[in-house]
Every structure is written in C-alpha cells, then in structure tokens.
PDB file of N, CA and C in Angstrom:
ATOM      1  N   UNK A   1      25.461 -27.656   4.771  1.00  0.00           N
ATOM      2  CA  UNK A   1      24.084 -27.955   5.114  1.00  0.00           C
ATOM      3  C   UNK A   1      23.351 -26.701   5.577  1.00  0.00           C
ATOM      4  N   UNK A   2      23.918 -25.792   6.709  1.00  0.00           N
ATOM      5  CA  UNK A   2      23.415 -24.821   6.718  1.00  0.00           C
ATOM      6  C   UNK A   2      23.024 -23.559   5.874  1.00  0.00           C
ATOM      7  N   UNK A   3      24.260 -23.602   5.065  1.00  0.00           N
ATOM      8  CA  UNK A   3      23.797 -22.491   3.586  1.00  0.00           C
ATOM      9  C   UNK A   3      22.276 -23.178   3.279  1.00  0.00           C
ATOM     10  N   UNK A   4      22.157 -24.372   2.558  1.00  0.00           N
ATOM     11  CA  UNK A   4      21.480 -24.736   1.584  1.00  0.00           C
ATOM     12  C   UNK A   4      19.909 -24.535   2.599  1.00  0.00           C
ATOM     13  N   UNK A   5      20.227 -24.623   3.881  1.00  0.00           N
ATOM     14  CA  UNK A   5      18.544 -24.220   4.497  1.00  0.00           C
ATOM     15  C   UNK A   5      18.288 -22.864   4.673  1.00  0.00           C
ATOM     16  N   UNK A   6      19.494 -22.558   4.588  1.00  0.00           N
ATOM     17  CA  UNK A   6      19.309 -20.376   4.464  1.00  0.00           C
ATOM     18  C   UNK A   6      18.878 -20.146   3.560  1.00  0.00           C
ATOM     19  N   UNK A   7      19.548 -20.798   2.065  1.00  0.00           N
ATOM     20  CA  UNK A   7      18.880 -20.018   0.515  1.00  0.00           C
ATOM     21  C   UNK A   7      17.367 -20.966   0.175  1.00  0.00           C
ATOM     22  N   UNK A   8      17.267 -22.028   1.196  1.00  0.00           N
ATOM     23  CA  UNK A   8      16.167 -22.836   1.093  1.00  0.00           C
ATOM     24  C   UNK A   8      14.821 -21.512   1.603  1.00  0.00           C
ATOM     25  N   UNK A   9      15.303 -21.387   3.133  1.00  0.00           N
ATOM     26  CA  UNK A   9      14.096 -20.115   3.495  1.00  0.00           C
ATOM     27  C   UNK A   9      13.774 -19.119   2.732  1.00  0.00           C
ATOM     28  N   UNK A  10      15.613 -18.620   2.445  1.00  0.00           N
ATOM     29  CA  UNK A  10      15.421 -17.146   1.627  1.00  0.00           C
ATOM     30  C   UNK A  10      14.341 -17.596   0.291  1.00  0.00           C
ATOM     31  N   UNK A  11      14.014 -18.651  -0.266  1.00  0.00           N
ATOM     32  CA  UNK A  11      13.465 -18.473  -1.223  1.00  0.00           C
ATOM     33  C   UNK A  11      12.159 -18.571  -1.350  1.00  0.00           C
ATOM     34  N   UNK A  12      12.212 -19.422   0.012  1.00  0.00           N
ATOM     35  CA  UNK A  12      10.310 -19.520   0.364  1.00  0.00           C
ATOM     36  C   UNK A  12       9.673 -18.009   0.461  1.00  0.00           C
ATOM     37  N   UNK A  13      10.773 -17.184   1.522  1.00  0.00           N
ATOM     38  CA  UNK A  13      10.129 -16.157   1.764  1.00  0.00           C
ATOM     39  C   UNK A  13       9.765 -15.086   0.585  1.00  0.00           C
ATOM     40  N   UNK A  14      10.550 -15.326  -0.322  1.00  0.00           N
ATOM     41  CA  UNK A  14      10.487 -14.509  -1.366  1.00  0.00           C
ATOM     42  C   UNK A  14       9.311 -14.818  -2.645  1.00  0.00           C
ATOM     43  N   UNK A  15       9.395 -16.737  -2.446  1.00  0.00           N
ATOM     44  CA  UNK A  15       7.659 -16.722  -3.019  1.00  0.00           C
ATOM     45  C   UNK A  15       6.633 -16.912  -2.227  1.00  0.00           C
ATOM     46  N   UNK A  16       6.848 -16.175  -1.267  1.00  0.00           N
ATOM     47  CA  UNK A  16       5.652 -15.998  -0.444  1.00  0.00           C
ATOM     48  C   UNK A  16       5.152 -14.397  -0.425  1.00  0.00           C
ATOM     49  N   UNK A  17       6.358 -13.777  -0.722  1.00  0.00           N
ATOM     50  CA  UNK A  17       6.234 -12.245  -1.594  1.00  0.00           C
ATOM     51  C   UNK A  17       5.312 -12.146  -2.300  1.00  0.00           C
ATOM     52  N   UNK A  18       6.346 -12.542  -3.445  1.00  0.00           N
ATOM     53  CA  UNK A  18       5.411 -12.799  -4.539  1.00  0.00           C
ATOM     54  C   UNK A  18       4.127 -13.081  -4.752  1.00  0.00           C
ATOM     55  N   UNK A  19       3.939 -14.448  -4.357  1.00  0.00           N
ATOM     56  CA  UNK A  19       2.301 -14.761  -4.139  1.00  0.00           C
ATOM     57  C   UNK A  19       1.397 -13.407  -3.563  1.00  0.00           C
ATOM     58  N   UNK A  20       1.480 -13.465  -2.346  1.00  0.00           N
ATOM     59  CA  UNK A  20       0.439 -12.008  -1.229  1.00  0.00           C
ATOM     60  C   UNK A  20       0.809 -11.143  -2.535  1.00  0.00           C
ATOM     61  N   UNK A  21       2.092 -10.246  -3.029  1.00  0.00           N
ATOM     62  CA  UNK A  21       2.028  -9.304  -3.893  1.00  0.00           C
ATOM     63  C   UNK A  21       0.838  -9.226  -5.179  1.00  0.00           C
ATOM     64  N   UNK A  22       0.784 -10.533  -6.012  1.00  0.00           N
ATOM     65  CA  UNK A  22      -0.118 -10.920  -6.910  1.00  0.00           C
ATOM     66  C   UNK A  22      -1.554 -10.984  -6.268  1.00  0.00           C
ATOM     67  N   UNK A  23      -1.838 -11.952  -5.195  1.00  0.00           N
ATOM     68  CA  UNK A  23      -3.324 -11.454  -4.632  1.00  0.00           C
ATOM     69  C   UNK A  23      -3.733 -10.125  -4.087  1.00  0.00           C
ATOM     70  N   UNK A  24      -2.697  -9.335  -3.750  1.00  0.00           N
ATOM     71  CA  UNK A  24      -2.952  -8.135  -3.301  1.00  0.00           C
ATOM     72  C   UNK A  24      -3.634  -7.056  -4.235  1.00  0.00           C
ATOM     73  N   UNK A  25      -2.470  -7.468  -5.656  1.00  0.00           N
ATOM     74  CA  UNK A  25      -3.239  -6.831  -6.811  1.00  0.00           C
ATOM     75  C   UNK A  25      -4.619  -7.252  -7.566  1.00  0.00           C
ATOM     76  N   UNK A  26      -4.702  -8.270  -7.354  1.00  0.00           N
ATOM     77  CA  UNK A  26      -6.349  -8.904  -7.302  1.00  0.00           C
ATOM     78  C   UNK A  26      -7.332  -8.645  -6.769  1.00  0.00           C
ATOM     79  N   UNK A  27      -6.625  -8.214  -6.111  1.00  0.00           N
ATOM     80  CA  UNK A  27      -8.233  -7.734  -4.810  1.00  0.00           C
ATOM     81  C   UNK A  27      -8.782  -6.426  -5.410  1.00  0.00           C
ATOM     82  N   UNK A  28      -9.919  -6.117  -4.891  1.00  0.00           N
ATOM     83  CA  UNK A  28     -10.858  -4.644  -5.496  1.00  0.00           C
ATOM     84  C   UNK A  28     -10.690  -4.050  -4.369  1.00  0.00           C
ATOM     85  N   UNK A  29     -10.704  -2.603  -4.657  1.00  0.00           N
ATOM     86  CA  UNK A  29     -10.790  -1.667  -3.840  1.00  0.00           C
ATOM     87  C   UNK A  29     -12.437  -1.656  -3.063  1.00  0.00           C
ATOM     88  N   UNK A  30     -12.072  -1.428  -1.937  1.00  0.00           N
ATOM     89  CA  UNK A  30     -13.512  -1.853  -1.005  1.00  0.00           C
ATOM     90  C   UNK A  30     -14.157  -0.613  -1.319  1.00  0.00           C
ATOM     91  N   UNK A  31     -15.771  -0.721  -1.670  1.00  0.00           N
ATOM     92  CA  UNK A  31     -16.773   0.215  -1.952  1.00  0.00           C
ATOM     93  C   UNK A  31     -16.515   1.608  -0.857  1.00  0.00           C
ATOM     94  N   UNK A  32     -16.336   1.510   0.517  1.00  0.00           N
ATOM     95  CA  UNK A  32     -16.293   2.403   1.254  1.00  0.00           C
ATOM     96  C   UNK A  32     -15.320   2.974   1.326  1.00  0.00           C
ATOM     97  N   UNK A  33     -14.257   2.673   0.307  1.00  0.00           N
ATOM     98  CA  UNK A  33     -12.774   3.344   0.490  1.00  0.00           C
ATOM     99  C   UNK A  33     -12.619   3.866  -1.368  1.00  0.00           C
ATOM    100  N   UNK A  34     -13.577   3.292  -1.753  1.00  0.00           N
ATOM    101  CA  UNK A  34     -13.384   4.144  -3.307  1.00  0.00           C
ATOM    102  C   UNK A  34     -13.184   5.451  -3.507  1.00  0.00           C
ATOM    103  N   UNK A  35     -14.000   5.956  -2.498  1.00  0.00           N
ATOM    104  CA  UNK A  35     -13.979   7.841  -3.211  1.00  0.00           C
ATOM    105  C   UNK A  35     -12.367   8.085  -2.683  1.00  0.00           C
ATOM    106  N   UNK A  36     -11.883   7.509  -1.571  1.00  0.00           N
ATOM    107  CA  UNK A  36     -10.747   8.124  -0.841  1.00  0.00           C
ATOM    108  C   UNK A  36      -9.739   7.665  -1.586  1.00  0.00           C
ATOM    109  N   UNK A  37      -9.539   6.166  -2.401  1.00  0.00           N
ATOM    110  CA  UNK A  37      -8.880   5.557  -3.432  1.00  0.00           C
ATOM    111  C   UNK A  37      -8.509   6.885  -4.587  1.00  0.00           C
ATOM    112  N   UNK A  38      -9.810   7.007  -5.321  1.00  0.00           N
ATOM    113  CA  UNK A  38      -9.784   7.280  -6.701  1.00  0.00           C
ATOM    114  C   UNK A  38      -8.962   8.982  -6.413  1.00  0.00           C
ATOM    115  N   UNK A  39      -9.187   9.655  -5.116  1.00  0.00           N
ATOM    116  CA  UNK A  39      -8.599  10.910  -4.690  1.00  0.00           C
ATOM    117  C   UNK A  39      -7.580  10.821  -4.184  1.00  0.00           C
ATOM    118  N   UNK A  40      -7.087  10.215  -3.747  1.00  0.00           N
ATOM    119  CA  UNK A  40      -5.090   9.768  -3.443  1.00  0.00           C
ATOM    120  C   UNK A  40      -4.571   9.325  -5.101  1.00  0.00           C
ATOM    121  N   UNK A  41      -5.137   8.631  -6.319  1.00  0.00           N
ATOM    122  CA  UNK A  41      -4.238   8.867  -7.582  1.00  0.00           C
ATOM    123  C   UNK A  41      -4.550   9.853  -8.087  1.00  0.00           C
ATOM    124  N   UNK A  42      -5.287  10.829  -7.944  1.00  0.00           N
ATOM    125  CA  UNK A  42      -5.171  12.315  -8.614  1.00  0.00           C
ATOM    126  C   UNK A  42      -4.454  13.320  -7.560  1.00  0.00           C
ATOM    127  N   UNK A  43      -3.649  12.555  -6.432  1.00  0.00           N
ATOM    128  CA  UNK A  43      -2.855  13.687  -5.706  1.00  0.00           C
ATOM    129  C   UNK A  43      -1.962  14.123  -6.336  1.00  0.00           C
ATOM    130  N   UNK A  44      -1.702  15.507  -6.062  1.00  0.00           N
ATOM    131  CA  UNK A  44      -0.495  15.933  -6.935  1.00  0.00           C
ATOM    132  C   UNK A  44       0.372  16.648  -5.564  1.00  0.00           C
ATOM    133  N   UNK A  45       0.348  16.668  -4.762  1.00  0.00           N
ATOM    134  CA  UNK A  45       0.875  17.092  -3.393  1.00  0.00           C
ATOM    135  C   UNK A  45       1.968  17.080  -2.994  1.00  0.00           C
ATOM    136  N   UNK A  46       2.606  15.355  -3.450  1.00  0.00           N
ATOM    137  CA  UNK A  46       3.927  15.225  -3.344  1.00  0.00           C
ATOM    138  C   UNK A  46       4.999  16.001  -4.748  1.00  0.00           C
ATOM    139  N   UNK A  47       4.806  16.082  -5.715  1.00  0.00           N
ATOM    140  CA  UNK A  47       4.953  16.756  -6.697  1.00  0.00           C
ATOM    141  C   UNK A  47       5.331  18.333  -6.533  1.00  0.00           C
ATOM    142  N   UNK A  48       4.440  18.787  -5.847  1.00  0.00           N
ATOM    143  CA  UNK A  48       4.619  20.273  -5.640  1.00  0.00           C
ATOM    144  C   UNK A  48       5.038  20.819  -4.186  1.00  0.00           C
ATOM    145  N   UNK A  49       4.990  19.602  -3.194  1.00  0.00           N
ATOM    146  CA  UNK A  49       6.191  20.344  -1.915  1.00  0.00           C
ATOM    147  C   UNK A  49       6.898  19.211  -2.089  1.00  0.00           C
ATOM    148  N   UNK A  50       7.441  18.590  -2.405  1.00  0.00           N
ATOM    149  CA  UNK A  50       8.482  17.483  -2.252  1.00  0.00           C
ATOM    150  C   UNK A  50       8.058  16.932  -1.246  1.00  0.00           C
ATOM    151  N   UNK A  51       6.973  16.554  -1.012  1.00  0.00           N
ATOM    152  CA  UNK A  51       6.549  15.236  -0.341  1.00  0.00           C
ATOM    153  C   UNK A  51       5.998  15.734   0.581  1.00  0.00           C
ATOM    154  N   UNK A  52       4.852  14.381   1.464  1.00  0.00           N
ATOM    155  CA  UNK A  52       3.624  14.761   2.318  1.00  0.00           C
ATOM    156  C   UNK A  52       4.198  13.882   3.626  1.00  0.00           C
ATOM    157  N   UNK A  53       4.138  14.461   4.389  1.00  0.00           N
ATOM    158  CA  UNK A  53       4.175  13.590   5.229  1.00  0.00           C
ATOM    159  C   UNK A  53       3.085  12.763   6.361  1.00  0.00           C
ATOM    160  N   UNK A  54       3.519  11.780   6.968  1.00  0.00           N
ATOM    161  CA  UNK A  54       2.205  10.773   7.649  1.00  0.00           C
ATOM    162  C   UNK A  54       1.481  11.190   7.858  1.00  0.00           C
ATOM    163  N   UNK A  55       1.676  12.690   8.695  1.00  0.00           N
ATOM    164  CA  UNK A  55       0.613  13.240   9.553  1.00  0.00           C
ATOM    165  C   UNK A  55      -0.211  14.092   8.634  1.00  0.00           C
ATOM    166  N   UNK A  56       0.231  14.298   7.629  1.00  0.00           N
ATOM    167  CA  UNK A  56      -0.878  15.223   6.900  1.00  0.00           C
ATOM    168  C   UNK A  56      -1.394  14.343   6.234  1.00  0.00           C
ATOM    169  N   UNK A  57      -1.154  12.979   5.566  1.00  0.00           N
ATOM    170  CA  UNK A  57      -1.966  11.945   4.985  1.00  0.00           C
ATOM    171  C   UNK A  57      -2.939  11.458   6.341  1.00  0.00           C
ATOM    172  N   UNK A  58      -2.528  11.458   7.241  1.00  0.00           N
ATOM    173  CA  UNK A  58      -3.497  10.459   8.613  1.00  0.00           C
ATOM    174  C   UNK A  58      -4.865  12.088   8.462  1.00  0.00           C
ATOM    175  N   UNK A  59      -3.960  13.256   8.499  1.00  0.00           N
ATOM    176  CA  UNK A  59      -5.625  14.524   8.863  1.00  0.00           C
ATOM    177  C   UNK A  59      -6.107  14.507   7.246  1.00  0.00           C
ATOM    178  N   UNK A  60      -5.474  14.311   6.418  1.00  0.00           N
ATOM    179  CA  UNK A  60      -7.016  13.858   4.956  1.00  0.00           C
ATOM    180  C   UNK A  60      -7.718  13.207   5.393  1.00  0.00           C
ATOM    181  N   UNK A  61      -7.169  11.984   5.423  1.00  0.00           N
ATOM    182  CA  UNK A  61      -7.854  10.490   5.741  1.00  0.00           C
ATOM    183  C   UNK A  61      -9.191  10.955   6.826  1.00  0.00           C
ATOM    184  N   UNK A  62      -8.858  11.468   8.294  1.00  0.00           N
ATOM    185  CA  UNK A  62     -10.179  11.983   8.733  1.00  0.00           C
ATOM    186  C   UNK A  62     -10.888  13.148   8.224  1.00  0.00           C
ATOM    187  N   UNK A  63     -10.235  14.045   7.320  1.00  0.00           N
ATOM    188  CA  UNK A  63     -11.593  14.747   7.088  1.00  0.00           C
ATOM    189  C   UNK A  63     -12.234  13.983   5.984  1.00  0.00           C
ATOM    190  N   UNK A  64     -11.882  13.481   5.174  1.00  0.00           N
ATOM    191  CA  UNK A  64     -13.040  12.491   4.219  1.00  0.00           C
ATOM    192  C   UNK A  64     -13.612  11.546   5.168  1.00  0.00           C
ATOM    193  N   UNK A  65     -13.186  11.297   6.229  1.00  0.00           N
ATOM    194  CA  UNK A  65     -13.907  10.131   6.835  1.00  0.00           C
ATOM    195  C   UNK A  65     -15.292  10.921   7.162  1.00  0.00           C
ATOM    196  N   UNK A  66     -14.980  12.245   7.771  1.00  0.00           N
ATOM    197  CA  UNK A  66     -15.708  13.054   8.129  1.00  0.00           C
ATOM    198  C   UNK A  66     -16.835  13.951   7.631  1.00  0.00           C
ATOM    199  N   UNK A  67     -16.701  14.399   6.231  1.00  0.00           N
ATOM    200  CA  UNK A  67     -16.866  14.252   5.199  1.00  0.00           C
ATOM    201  C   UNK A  67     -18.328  13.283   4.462  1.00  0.00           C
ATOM    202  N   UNK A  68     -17.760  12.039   4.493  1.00  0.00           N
ATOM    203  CA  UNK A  68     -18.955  11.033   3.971  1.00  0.00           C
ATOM    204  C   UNK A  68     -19.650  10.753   4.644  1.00  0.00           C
TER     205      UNK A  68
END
C-alpha cells in the first residue's frame, strides 16, 4: 500500500512538471525584459572562458537595468 502512494505522488509530481514546463514555454517574454532576453541568446561568454559565473550574470543584469 505504501509503494503504490509513493509511485502514486512520484507521478503527480512529475505531471505537474510537465504541465508548469509546457506553460512556461507558452508564455512571452515580457516587453521590459526583451532587449536583456534577445542579448543573453547571442552570449557567447560561456564558450570562450568556460563559463560565467552568478555574480558576473547578477553585474550585466544591472548595468542594462541601468542602461535603459
């Protein structure tokens, strides 16, 4: 009895994944976050030092804030 309510949850939680995952991709990018959007997929940053880390993504993020 107890398995069958474990793989019972495990599976809710997993289409509950799913679902948020699919609306997530539905959603539009919000007008005030476009320019900063469309300039994070033309980064090439991680590519050429082997990766960025938080703190230098968090000081972009304010100078475009700063910026617009």
């Amino acid at each position: 009895m107890g398995s069958i309510l474990g793989f019972g949850l495990l599976f809710v939680f997993m289409a509950l994944f799913v679902v948020i995952s699919v609306l997530n991709k539905k959603t539009p990018v919000p007008e005030s976050c476009q320019h900063a959007y469309m300039e994070a997929q033309s980064c090439e940053t991680c590519a050429v030092s082997g990766g960025c880390s938080f703190k230098e993504a968090l000081d972009l993020m304010k100078e475009i804030k700063v910026n617009d």
